[in-house]
C-alpha atoms as a PDB file:
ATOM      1  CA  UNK A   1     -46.915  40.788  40.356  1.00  0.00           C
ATOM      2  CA  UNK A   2     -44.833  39.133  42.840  1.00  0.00           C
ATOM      3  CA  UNK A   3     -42.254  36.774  40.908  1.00  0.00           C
ATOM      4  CA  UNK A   4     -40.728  35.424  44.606  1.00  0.00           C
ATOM      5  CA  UNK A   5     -42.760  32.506  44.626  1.00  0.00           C
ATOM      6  CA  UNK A   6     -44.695  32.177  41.381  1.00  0.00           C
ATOM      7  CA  UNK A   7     -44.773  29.354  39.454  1.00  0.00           C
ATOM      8  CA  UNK A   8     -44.034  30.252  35.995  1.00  0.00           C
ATOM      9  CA  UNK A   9     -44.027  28.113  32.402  1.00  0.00           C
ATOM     10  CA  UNK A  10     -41.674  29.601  29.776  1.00  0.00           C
ATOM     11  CA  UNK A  11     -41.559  28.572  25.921  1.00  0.00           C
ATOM     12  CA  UNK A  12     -38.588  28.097  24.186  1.00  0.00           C
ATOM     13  CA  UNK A  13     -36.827  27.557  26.895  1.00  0.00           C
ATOM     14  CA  UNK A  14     -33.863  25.418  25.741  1.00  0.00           C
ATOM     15  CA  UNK A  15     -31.532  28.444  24.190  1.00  0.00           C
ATOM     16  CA  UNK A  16     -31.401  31.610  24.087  1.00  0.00           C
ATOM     17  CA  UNK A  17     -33.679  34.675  25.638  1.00  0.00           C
ATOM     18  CA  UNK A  18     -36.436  31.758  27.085  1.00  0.00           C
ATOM     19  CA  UNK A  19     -33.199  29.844  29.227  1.00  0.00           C
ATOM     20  CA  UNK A  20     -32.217  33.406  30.339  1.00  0.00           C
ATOM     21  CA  UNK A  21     -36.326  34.004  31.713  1.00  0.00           C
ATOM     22  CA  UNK A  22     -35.838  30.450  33.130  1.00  0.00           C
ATOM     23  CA  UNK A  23     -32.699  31.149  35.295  1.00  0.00           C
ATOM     24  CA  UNK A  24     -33.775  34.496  36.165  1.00  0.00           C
ATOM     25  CA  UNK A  25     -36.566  33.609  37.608  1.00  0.00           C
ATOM     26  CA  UNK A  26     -35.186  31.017  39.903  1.00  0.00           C
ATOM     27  CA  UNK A  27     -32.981  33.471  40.989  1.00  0.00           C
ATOM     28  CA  UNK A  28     -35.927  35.985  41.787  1.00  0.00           C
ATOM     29  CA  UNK A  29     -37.005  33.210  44.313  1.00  0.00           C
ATOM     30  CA  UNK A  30     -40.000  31.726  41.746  1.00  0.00           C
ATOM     31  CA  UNK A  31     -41.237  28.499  43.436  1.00  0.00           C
ATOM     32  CA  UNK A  32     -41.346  26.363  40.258  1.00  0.00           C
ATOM     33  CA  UNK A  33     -40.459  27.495  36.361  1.00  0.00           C
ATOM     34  CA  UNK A  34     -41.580  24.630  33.691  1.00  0.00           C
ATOM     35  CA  UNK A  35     -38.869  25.164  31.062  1.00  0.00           C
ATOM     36  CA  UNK A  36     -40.470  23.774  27.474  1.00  0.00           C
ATOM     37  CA  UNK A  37     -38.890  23.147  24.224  1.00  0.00           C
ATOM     38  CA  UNK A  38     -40.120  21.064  21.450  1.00  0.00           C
ATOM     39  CA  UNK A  39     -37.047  19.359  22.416  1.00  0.00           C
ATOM     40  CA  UNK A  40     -36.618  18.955  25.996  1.00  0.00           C
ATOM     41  CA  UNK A  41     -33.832  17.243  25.650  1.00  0.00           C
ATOM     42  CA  UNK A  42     -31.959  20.430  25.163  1.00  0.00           C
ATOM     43  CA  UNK A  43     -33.064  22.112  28.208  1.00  0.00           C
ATOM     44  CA  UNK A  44     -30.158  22.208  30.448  1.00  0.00           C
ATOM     45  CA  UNK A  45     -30.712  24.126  33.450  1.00  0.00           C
ATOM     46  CA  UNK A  46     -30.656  22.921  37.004  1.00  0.00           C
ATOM     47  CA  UNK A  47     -33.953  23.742  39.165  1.00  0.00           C
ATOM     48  CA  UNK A  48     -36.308  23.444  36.375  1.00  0.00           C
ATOM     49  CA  UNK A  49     -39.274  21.298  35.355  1.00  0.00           C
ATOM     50  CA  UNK A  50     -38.668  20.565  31.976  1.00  0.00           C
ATOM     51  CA  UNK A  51     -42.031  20.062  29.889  1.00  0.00           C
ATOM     52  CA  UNK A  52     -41.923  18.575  25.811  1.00  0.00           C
ATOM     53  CA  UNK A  53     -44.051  21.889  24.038  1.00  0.00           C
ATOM     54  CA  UNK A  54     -44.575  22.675  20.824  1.00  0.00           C
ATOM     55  CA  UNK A  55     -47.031  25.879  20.785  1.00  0.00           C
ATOM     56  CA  UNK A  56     -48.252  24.689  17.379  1.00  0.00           C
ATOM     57  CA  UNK A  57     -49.803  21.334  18.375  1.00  0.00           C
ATOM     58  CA  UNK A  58     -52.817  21.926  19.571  1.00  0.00           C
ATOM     59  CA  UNK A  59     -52.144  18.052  21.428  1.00  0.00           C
ATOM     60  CA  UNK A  60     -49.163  18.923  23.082  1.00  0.00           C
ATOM     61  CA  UNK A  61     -50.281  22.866  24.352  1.00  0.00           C
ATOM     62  CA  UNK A  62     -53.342  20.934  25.972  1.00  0.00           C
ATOM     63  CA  UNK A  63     -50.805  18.460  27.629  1.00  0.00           C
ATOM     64  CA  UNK A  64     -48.270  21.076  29.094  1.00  0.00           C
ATOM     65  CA  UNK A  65     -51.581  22.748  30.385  1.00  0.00           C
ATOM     66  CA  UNK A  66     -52.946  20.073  31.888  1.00  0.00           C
ATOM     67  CA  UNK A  67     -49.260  19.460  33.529  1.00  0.00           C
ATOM     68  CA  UNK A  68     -49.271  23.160  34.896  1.00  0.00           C
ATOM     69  CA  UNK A  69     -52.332  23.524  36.359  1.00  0.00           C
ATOM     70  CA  UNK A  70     -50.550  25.606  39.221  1.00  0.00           C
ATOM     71  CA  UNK A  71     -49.068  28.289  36.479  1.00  0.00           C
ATOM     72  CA  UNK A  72     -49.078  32.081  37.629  1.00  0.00           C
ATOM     73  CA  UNK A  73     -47.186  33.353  35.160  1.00  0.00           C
ATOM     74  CA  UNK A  74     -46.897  32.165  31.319  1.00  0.00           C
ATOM     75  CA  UNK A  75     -43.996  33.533  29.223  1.00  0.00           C
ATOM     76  CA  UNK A  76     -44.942  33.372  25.751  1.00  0.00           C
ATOM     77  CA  UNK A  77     -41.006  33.074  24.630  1.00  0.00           C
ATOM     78  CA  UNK A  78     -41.060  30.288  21.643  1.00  0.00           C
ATOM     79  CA  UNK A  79     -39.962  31.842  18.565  1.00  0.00           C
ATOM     80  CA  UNK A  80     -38.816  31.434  14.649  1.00  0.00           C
ATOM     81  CA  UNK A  81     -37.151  33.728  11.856  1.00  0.00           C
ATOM     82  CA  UNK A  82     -36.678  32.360   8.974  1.00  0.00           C
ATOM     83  CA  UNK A  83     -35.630  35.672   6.959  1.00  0.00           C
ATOM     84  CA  UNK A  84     -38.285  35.506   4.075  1.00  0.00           C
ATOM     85  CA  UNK A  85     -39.907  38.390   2.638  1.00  0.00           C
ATOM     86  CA  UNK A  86     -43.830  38.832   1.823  1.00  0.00           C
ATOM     87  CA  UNK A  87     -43.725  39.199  -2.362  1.00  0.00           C
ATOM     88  CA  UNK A  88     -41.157  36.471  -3.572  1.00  0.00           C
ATOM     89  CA  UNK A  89     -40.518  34.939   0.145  1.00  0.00           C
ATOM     90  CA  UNK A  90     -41.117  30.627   0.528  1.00  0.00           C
ATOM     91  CA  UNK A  91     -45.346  30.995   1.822  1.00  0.00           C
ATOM     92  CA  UNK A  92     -44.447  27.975   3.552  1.00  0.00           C
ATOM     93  CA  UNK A  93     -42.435  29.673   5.738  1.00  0.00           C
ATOM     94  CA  UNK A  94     -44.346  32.893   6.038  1.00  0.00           C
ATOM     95  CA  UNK A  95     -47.370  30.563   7.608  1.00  0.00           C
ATOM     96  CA  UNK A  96     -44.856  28.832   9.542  1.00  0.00           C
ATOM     97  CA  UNK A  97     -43.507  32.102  11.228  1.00  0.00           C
ATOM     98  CA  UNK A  98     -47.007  33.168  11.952  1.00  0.00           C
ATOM     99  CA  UNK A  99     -47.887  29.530  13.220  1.00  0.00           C
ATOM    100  CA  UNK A 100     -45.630  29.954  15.790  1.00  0.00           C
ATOM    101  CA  UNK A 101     -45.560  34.051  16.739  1.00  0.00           C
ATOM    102  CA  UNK A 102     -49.445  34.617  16.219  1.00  0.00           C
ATOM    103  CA  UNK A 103     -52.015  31.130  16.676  1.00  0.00           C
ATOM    104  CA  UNK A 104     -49.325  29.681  19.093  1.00  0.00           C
ATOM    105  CA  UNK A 105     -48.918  31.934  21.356  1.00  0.00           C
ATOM    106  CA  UNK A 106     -52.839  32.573  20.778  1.00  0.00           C
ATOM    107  CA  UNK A 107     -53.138  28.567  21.534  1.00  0.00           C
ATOM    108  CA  UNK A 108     -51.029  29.272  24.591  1.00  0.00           C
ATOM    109  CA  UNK A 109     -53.215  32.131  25.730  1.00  0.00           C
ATOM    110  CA  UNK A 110     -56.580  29.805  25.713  1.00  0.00           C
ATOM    111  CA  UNK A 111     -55.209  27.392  27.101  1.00  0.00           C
ATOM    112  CA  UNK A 112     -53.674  29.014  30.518  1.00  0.00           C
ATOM    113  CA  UNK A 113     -55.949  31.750  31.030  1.00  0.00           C
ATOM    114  CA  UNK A 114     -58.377  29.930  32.886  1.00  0.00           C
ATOM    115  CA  UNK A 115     -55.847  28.273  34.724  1.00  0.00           C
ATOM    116  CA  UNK A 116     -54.162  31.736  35.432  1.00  0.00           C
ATOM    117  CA  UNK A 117     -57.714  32.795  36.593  1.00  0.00           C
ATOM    118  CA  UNK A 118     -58.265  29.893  38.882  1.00  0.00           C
ATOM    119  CA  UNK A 119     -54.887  30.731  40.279  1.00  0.00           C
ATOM    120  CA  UNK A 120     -55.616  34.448  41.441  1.00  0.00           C
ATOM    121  CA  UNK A 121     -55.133  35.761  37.660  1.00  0.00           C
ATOM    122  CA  UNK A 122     -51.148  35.959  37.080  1.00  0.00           C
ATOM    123  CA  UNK A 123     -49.776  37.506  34.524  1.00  0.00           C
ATOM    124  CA  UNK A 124     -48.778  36.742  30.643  1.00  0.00           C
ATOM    125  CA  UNK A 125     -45.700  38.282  29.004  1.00  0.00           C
ATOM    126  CA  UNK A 126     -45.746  38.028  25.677  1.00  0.00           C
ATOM    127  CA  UNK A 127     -42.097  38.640  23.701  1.00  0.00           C
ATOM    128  CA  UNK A 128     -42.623  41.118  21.280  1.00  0.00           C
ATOM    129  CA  UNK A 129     -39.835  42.736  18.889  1.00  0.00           C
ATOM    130  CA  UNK A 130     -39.679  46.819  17.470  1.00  0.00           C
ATOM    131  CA  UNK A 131     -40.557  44.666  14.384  1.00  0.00           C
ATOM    132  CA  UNK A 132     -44.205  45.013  15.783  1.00  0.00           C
ATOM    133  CA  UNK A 133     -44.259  48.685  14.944  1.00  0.00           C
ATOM    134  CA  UNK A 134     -41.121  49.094  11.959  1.00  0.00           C
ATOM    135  CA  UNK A 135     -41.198  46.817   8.135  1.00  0.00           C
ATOM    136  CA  UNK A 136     -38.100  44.964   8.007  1.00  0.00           C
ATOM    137  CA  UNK A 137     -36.524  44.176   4.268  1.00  0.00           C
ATOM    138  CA  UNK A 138     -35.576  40.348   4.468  1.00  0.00           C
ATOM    139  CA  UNK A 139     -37.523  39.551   7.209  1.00  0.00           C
ATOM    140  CA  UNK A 140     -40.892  41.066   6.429  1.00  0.00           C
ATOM    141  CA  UNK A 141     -42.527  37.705   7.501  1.00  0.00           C
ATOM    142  CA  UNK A 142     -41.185  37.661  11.000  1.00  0.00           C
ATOM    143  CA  UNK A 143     -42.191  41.522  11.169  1.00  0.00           C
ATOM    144  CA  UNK A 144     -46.125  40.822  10.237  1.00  0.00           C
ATOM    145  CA  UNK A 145     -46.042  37.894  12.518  1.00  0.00           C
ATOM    146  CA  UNK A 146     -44.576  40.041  15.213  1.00  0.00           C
ATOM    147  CA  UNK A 147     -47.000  43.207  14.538  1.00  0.00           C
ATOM    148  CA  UNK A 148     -49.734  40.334  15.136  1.00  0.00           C
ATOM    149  CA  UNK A 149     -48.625  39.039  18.410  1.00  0.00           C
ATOM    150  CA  UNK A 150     -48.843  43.104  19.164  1.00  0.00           C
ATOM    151  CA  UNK A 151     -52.516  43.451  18.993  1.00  0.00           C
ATOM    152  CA  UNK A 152     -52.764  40.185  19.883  1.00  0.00           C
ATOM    153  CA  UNK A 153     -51.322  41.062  23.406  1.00  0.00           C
ATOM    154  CA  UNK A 154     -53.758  44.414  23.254  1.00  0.00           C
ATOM    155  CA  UNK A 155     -56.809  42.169  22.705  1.00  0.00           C
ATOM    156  CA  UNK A 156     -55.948  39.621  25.076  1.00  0.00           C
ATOM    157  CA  UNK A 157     -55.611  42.428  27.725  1.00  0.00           C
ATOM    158  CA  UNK A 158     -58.709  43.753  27.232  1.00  0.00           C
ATOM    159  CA  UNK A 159     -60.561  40.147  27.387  1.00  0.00           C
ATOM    160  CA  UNK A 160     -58.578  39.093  30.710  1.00  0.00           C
ATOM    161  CA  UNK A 161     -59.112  42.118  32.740  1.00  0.00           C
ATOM    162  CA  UNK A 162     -61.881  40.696  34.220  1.00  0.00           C
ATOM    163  CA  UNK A 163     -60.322  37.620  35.768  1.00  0.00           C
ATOM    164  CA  UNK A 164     -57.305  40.168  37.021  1.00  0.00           C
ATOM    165  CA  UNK A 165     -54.693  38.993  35.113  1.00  0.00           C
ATOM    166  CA  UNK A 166     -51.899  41.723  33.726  1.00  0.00           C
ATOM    167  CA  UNK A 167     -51.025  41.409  30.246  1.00  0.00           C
ATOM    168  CA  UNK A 168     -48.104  42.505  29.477  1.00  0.00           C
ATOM    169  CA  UNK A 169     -45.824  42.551  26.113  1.00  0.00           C
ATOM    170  CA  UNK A 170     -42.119  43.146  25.383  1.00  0.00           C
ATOM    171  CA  UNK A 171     -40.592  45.157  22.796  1.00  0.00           C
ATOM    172  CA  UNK A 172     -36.936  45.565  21.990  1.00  0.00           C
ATOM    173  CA  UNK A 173     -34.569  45.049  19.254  1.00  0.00           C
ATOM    174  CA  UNK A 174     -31.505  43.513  17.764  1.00  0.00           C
ATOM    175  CA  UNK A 175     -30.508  41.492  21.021  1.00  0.00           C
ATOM    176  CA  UNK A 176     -27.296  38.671  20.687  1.00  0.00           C
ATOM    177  CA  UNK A 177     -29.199  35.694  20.720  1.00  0.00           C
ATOM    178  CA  UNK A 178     -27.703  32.960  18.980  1.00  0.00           C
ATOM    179  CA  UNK A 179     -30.297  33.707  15.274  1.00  0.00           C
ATOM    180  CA  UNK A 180     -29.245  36.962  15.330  1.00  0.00           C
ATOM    181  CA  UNK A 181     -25.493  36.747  15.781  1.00  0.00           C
ATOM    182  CA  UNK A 182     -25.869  34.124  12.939  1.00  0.00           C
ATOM    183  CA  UNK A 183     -27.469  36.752  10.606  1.00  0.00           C
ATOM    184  CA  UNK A 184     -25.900  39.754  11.671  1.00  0.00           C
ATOM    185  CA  UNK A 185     -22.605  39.106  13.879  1.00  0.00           C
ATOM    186  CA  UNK A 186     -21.608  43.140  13.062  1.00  0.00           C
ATOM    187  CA  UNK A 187     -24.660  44.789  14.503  1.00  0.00           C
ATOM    188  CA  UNK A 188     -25.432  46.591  17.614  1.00  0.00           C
ATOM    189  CA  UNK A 189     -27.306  44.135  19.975  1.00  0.00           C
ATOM    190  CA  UNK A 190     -28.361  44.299  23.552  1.00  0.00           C
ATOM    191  CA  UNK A 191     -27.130  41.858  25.876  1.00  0.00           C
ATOM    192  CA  UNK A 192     -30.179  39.009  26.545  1.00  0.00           C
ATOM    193  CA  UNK A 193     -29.546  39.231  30.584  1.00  0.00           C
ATOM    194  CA  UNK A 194     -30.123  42.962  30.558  1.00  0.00           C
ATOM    195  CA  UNK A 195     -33.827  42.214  28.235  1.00  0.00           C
ATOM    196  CA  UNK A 196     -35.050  39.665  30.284  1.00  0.00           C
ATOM    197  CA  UNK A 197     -34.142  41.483  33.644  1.00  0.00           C
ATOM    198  CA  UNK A 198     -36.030  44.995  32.527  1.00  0.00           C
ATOM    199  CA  UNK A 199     -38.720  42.461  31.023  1.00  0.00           C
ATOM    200  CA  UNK A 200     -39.308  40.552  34.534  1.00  0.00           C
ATOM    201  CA  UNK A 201     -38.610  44.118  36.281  1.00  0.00           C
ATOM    202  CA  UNK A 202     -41.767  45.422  34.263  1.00  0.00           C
ATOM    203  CA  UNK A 203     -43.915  42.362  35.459  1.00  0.00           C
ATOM    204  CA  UNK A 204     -43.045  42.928  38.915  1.00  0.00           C
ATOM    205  CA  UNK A 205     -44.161  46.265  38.571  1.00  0.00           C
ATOM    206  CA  UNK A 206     -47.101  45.643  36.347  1.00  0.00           C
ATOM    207  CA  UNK A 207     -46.337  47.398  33.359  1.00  0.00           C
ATOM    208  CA  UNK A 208     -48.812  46.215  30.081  1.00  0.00           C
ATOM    209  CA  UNK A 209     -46.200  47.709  27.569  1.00  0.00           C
ATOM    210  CA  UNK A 210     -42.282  47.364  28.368  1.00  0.00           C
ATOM    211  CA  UNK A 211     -40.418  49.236  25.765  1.00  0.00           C
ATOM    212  CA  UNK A 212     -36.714  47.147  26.969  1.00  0.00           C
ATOM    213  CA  UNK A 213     -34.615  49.655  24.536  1.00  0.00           C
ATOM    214  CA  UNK A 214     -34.410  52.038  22.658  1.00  0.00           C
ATOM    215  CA  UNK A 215     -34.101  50.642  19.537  1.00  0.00           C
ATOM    216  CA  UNK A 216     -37.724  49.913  20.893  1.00  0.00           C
ATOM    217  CA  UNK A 217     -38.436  53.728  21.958  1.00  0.00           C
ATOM    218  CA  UNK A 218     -37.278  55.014  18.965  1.00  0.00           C
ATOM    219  CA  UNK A 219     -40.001  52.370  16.892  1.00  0.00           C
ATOM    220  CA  UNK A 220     -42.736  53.481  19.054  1.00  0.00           C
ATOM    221  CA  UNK A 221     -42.128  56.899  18.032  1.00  0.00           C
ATOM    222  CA  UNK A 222     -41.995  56.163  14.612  1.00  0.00           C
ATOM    223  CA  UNK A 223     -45.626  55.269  14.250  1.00  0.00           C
ATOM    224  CA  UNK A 224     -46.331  59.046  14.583  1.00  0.00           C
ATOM    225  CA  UNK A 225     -44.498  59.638  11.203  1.00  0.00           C
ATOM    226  CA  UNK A 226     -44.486  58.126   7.713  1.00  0.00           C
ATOM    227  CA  UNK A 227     -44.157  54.408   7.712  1.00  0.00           C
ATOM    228  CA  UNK A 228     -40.535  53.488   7.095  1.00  0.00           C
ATOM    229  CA  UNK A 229     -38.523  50.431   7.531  1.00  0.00           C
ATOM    230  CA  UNK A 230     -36.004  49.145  10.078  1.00  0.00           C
ATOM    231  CA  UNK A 231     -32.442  49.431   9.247  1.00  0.00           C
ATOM    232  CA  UNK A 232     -29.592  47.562  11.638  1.00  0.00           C
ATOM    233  CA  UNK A 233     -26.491  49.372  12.716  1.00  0.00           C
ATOM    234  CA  UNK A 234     -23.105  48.041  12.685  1.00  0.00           C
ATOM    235  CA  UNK A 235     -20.341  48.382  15.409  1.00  0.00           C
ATOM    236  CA  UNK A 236     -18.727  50.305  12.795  1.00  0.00           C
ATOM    237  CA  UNK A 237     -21.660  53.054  12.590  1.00  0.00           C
ATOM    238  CA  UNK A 238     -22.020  52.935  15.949  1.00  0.00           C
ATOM    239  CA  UNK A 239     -18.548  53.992  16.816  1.00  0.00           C
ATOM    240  CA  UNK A 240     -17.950  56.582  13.954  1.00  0.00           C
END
């Protein structure tokens, strides 16, 4: 897909891995990017359209859609961790994670794809994590959620192909966004520029499953073995 000219909608856009998509697609030459937060207030980035979105009110997903009826490319961005395991974790917050990672970017997805159709198809990228494919003790919640926005993404491709429209998720791992250097300042983390550049690198060349890392390679593989969990490295592993 050519980004030079597309008019794109990201979620989450106010912080973060969504205002990084935002800028760099300006700077790819995209026409128009509608930056949405559930506070829009927040957004703070020159040459967008800033849309109020929250991907879990079924109200305001129809509004942004009816707003962006000349979308090409949806970035299903909008995210939550709220560290809670499955057993003993607050259920409250184990619906809320999937609220947001699984029916809203499902909500998102039904409402744009016949809008992406009408436009030519497009394309939807849908920010994944190696949490799709690895358990993660003290965040086991944010890993089913994840692992359900996977074959999510995998359905949703199958479903669209007709109306041409590439599909497309992203999977990578610890990256220094401002949740994780809150839980985890010591651990190895990609830089958000370089994620967001191979992710809008892969939709340019329409790749359905961008593996950003390796922290993401190395999950990928793992599915061929014995399930095990995901443990984080420190600077201090990395460099002894």
């Amino acid at each position: 897909m050519q980004l030079s000219g597309a008019t794109a909608l990201v979620t989450g856009a106010n912080r973060d891995l969504g205002r990084h998509f935002a800028r760099e697609l300006l700077d790819r030459g995209a026409a128009k990017v509608y930056a949405t937060a559930r506070r829009p207030e927040l957004v703070d980035l020159p040459g967008v359209e800033v849309l109020p979105l929250d991907v879990t009110d079924p109200a305001s997903v129809a509004a942004a859609a009816a707003v962006a009826g000349d979308v090409t490319l949806l970035v299903n961005n909008a995210g939550v961790s709220h560290g809670v395991n499955l057993v003993d974790g607050d259920l409250s917050k184990i619906r809320a994670t999937l609220d947001v990672h699984f029916y809203g970017t499902l909500a998102m997805i039904r409402a744009f794809a016949p809008v992406l159709g009408g436009n030519g198809g497009g394309a939807i990228l849908n920010v994944l994590s190696n949490l799709s494919w690895l358990s993660y003790d003290g965040n086991n919640a944010y890993a089913v959620a994840k692992s359900a926005e996977w074959s999510l993404t995998n359905g949703v491709r199958l479903e669209l192909a007709g109306q041409g429209t590439l599909v497309s998720g992203l999977v990578f791992g610890p990256t220094a966004t401002e949740t994780m250097r809150t839980h985890a300042s010591d651990a190895v983390m990609n830089d958000p520029v370089d994620i967001v550049r191979t992710a809008l690198d892969g939709i340019e060349a329409g790749t359905t499953e961008i593996i950003a890392d390796r922290f993401g390679a190395e999950a990928k593989a793992a599915l061929l073995g014995p399930p095990r969990g995901f443990v984080l490295e420190t600077v201090t592993r990395a460099a002894g």
